[in-house]
N, C-alpha and C. Protein backbone atom coordinates (compact mmCIF):
# COMPACT_ATOMS: atom_id res chain seq x y z
N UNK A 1 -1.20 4.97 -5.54
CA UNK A 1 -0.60 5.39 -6.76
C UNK A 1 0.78 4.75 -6.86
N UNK A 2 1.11 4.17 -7.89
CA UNK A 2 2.37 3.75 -8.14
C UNK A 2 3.42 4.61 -8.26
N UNK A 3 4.75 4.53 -7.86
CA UNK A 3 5.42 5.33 -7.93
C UNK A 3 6.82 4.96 -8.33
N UNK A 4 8.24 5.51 -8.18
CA UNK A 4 9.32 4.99 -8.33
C UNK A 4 10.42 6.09 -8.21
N UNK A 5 11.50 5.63 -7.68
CA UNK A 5 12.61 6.37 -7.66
C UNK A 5 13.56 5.67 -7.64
N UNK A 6 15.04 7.02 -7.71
CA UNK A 6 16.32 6.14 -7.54
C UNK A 6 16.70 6.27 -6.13
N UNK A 7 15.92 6.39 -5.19
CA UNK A 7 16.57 6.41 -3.93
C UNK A 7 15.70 5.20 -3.35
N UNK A 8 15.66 4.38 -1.91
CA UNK A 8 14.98 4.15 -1.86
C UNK A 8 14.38 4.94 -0.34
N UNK A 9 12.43 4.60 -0.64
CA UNK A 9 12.08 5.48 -0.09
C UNK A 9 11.79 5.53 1.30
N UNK A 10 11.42 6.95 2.19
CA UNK A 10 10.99 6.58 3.53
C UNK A 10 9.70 5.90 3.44
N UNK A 11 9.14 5.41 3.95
CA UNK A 11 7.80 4.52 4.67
C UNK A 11 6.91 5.53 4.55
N UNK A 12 6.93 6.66 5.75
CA UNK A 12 6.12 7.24 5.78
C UNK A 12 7.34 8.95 6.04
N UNK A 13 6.38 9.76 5.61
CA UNK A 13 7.05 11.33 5.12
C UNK A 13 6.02 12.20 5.82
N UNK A 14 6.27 13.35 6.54
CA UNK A 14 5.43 14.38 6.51
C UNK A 14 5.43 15.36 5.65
N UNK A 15 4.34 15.79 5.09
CA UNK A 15 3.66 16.59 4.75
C UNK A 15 3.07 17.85 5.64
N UNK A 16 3.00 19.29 4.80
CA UNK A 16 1.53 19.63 5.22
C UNK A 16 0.79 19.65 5.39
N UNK A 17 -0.52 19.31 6.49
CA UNK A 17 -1.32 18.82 6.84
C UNK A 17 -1.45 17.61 6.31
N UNK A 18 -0.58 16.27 6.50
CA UNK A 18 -0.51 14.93 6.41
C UNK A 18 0.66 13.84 6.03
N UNK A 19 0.49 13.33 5.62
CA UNK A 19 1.53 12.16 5.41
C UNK A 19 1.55 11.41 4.26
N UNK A 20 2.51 11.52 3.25
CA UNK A 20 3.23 10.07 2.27
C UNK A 20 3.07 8.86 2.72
N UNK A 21 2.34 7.86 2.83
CA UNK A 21 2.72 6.59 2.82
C UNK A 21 3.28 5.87 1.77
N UNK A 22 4.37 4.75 2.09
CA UNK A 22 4.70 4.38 1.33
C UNK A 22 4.71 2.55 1.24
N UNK A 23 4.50 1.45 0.79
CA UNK A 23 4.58 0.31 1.08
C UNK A 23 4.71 -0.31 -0.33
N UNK A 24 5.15 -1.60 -0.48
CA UNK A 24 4.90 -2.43 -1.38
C UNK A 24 6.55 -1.99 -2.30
N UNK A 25 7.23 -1.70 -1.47
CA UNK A 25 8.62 -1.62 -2.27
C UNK A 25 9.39 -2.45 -2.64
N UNK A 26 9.97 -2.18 -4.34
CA UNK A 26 10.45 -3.44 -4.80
C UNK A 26 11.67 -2.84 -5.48
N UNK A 27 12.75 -3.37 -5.08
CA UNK A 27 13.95 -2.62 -5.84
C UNK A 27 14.06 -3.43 -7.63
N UNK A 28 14.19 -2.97 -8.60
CA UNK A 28 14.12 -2.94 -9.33
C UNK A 28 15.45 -2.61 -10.27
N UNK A 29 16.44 -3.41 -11.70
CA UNK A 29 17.17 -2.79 -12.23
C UNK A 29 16.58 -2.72 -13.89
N UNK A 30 16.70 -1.45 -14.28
CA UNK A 30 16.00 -1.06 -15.30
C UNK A 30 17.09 -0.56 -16.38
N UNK A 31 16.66 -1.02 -17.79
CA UNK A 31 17.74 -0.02 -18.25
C UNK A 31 17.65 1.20 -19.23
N UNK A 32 18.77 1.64 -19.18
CA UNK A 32 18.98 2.84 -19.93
C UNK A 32 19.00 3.23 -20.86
N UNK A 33 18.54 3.96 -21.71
CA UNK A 33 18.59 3.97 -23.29
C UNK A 33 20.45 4.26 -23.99
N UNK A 34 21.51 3.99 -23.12
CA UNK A 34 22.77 4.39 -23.88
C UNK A 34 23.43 2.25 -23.22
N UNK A 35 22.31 1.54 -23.17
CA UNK A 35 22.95 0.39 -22.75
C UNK A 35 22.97 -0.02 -20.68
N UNK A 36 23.25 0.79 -20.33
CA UNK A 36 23.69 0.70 -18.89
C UNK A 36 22.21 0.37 -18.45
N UNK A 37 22.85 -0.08 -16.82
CA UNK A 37 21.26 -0.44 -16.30
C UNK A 37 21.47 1.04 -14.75
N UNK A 38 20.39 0.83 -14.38
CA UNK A 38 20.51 1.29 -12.69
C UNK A 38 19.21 0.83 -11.87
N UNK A 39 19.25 1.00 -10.62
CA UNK A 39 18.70 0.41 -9.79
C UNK A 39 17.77 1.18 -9.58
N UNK A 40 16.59 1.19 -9.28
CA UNK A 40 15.24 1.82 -8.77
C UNK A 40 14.56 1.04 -7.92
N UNK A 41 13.73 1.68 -6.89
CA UNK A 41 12.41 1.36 -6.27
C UNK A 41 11.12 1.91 -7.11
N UNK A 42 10.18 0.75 -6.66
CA UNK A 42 9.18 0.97 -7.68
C UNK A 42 8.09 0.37 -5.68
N UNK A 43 7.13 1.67 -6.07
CA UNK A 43 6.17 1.25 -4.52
C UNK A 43 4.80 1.82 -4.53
N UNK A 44 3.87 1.77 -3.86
CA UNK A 44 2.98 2.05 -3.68
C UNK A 44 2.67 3.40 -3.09
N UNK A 45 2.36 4.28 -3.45
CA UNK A 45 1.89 5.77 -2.27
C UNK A 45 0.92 6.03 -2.14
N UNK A 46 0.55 6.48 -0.64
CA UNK A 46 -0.87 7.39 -0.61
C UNK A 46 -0.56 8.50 0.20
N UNK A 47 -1.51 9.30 0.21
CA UNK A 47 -1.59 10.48 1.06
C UNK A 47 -2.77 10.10 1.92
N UNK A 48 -2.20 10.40 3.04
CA UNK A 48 -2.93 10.44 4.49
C UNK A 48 -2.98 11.83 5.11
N UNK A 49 -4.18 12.25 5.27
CA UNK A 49 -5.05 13.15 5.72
C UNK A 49 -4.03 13.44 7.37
N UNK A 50 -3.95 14.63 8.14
CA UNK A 50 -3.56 14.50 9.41
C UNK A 50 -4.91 14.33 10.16
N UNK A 51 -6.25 14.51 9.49
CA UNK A 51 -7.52 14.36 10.72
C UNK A 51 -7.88 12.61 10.12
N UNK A 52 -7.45 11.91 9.33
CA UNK A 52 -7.50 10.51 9.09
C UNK A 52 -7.51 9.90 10.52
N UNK A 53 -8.19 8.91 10.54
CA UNK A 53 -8.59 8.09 11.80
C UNK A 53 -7.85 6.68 11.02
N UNK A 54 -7.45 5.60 12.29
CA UNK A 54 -6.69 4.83 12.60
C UNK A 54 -7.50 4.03 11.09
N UNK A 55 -9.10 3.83 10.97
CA UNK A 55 -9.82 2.91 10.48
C UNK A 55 -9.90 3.73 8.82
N UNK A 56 -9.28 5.15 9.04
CA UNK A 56 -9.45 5.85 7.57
C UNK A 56 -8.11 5.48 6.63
N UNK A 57 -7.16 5.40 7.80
CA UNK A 57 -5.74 5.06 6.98
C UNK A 57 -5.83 3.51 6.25
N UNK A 58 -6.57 2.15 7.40
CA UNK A 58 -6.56 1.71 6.64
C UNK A 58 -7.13 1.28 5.62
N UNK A 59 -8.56 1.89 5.51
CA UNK A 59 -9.28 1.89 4.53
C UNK A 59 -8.71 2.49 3.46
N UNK A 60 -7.56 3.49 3.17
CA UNK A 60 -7.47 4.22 2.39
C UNK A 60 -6.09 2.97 1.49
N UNK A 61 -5.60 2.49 2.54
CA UNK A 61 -5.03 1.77 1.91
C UNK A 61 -5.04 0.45 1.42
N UNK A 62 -6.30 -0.39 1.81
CA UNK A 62 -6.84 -1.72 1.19
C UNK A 62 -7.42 -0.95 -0.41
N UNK A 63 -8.11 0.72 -0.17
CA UNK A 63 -8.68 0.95 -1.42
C UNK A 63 -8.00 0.89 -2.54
N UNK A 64 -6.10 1.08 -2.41
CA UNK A 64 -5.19 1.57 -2.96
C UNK A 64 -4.72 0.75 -3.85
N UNK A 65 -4.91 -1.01 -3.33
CA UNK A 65 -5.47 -2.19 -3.94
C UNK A 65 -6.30 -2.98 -4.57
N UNK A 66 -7.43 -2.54 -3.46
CA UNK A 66 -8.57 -3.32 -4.01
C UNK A 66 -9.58 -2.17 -4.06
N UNK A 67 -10.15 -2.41 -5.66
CA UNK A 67 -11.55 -1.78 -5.83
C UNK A 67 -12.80 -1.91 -4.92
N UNK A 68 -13.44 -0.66 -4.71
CA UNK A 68 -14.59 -1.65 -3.55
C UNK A 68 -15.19 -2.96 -4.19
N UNK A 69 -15.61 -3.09 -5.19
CA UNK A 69 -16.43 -4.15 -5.59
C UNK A 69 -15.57 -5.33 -6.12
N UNK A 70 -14.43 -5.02 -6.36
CA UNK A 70 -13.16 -6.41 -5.95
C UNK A 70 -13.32 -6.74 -4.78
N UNK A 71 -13.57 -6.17 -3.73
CA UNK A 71 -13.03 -6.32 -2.24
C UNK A 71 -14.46 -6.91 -2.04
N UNK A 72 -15.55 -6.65 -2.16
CA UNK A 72 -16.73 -7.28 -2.17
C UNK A 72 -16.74 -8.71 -2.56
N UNK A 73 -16.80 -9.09 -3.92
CA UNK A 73 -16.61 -9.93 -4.72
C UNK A 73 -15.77 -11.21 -4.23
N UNK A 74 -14.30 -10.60 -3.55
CA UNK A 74 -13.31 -11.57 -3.03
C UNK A 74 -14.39 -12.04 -1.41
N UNK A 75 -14.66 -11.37 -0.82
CA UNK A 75 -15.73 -11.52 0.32
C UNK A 75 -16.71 -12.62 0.27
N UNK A 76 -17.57 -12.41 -0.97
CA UNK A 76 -18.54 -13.26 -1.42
C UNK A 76 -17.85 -14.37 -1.72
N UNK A 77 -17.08 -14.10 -2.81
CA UNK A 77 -16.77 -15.27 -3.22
C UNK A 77 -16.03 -16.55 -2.05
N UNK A 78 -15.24 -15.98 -1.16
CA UNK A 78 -15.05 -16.78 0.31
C UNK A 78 -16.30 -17.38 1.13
N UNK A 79 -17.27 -16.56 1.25
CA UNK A 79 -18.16 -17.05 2.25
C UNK A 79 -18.81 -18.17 0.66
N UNK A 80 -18.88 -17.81 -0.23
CA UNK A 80 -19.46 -18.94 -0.94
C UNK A 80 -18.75 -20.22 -1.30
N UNK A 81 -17.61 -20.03 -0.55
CA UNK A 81 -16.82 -21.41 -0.91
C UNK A 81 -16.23 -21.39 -2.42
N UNK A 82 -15.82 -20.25 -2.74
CA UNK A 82 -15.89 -20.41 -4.89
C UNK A 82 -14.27 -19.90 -5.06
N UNK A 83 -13.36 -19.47 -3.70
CA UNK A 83 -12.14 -19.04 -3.89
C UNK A 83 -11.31 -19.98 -3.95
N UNK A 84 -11.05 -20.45 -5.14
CA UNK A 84 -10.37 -21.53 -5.60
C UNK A 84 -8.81 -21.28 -5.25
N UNK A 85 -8.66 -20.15 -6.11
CA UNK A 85 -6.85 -19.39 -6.41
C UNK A 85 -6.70 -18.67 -4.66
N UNK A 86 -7.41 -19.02 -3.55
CA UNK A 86 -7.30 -18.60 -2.53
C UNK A 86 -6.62 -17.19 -2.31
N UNK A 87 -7.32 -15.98 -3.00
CA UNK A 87 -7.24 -14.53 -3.08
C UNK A 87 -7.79 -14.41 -1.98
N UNK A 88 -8.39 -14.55 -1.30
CA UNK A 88 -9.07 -14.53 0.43
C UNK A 88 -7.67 -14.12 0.66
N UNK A 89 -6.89 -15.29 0.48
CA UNK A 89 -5.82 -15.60 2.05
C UNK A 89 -5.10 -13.98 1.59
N UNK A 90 -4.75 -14.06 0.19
CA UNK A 90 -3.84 -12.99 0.09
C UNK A 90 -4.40 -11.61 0.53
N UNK A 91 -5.74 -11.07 0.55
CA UNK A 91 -6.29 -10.51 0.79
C UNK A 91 -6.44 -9.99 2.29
N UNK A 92 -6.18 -10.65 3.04
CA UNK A 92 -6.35 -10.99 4.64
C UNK A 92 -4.97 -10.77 4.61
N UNK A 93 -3.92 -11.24 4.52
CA UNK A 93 -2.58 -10.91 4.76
C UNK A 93 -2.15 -9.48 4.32
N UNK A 94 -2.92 -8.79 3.07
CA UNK A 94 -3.03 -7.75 2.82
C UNK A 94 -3.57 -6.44 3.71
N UNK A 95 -4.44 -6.91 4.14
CA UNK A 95 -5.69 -6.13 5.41
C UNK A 95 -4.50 -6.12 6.62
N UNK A 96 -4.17 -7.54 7.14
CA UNK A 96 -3.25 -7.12 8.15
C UNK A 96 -1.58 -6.34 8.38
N UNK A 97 -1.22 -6.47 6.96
CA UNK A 97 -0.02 -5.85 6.37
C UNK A 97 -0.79 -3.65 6.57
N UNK A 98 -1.44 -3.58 6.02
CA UNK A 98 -2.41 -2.29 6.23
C UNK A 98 -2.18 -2.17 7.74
N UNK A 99 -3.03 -2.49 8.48
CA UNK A 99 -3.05 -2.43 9.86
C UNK A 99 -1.90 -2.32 10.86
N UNK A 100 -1.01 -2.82 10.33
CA UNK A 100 0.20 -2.52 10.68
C UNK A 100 0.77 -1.10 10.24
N UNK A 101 1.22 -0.95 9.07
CA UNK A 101 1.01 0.23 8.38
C UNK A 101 0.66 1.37 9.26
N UNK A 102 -0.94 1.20 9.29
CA UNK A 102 -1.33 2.43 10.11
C UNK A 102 -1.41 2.64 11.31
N UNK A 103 -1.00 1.64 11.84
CA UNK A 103 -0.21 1.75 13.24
C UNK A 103 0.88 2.38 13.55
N UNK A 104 1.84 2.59 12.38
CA UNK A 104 3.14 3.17 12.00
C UNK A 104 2.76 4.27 12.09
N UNK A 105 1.73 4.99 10.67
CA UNK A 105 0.94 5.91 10.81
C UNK A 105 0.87 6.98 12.05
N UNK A 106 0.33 6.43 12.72
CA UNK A 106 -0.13 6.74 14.09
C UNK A 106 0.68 6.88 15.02
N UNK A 107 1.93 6.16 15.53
CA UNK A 107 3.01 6.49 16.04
C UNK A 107 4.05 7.45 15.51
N UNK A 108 4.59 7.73 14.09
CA UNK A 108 4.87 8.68 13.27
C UNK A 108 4.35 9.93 14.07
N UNK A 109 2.84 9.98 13.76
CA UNK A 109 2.48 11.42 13.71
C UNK A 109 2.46 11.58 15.44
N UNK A 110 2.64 10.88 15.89
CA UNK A 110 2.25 11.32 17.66
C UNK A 110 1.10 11.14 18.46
N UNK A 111 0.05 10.77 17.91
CA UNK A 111 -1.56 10.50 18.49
C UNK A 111 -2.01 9.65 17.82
């Protein structure tokens, strides 16, 4: 879910029974309806489950991006040789950006 504030945000937050993730933060200056501007973050969030498994966080967060049948599609379209605009690569840098992530995840919460 997209999100935004004027602070910028923690990474990851606890919750009751789970966790805020946060990634894809972009500071941002926006303006005001009397003329003035101010600064915001604009980022990505999910909620993570506390019984979420290492492989649920990051599934939850490639989903947060990619539609399953985008994520399919970009798949196919690689093994078929047809990824011209090379969305693979970004895709894969995406997956491992995740994985990291929920590695954070996972050290955060303690197990």
């Amino acid at each position: 879910m997209k999100s935004q504030s004027k602070n910028s945000p923690q990474e990851i937050e606890a919750l009751q029974g789970g966790h805020l993730v946060r990634f894809n933060v972009v500071q941002v200056t926006v303006p005001n309806l009397d003329g003035t501007t101010e600064t915001q973050f604009q980022y990505d969030e999910i909620k993570i489950e506390t019984v979420d498994t290492r492989d649920d966080i990051i599934n939850k967060i490639i989903a947060s991006q990619y539609e399953p049948s985008a994520e399919t599609a970009l798949i196919n379209n690689h093994i078929a040789n047809v990824d011209t605009a090379n969305n693979y690569g970004a895709y894969q840098t995406f997956r491992t950006s995740a994985k990291a992530l929920a590695d954070k995840v996972i050290a955060f919460r303690g197990f």
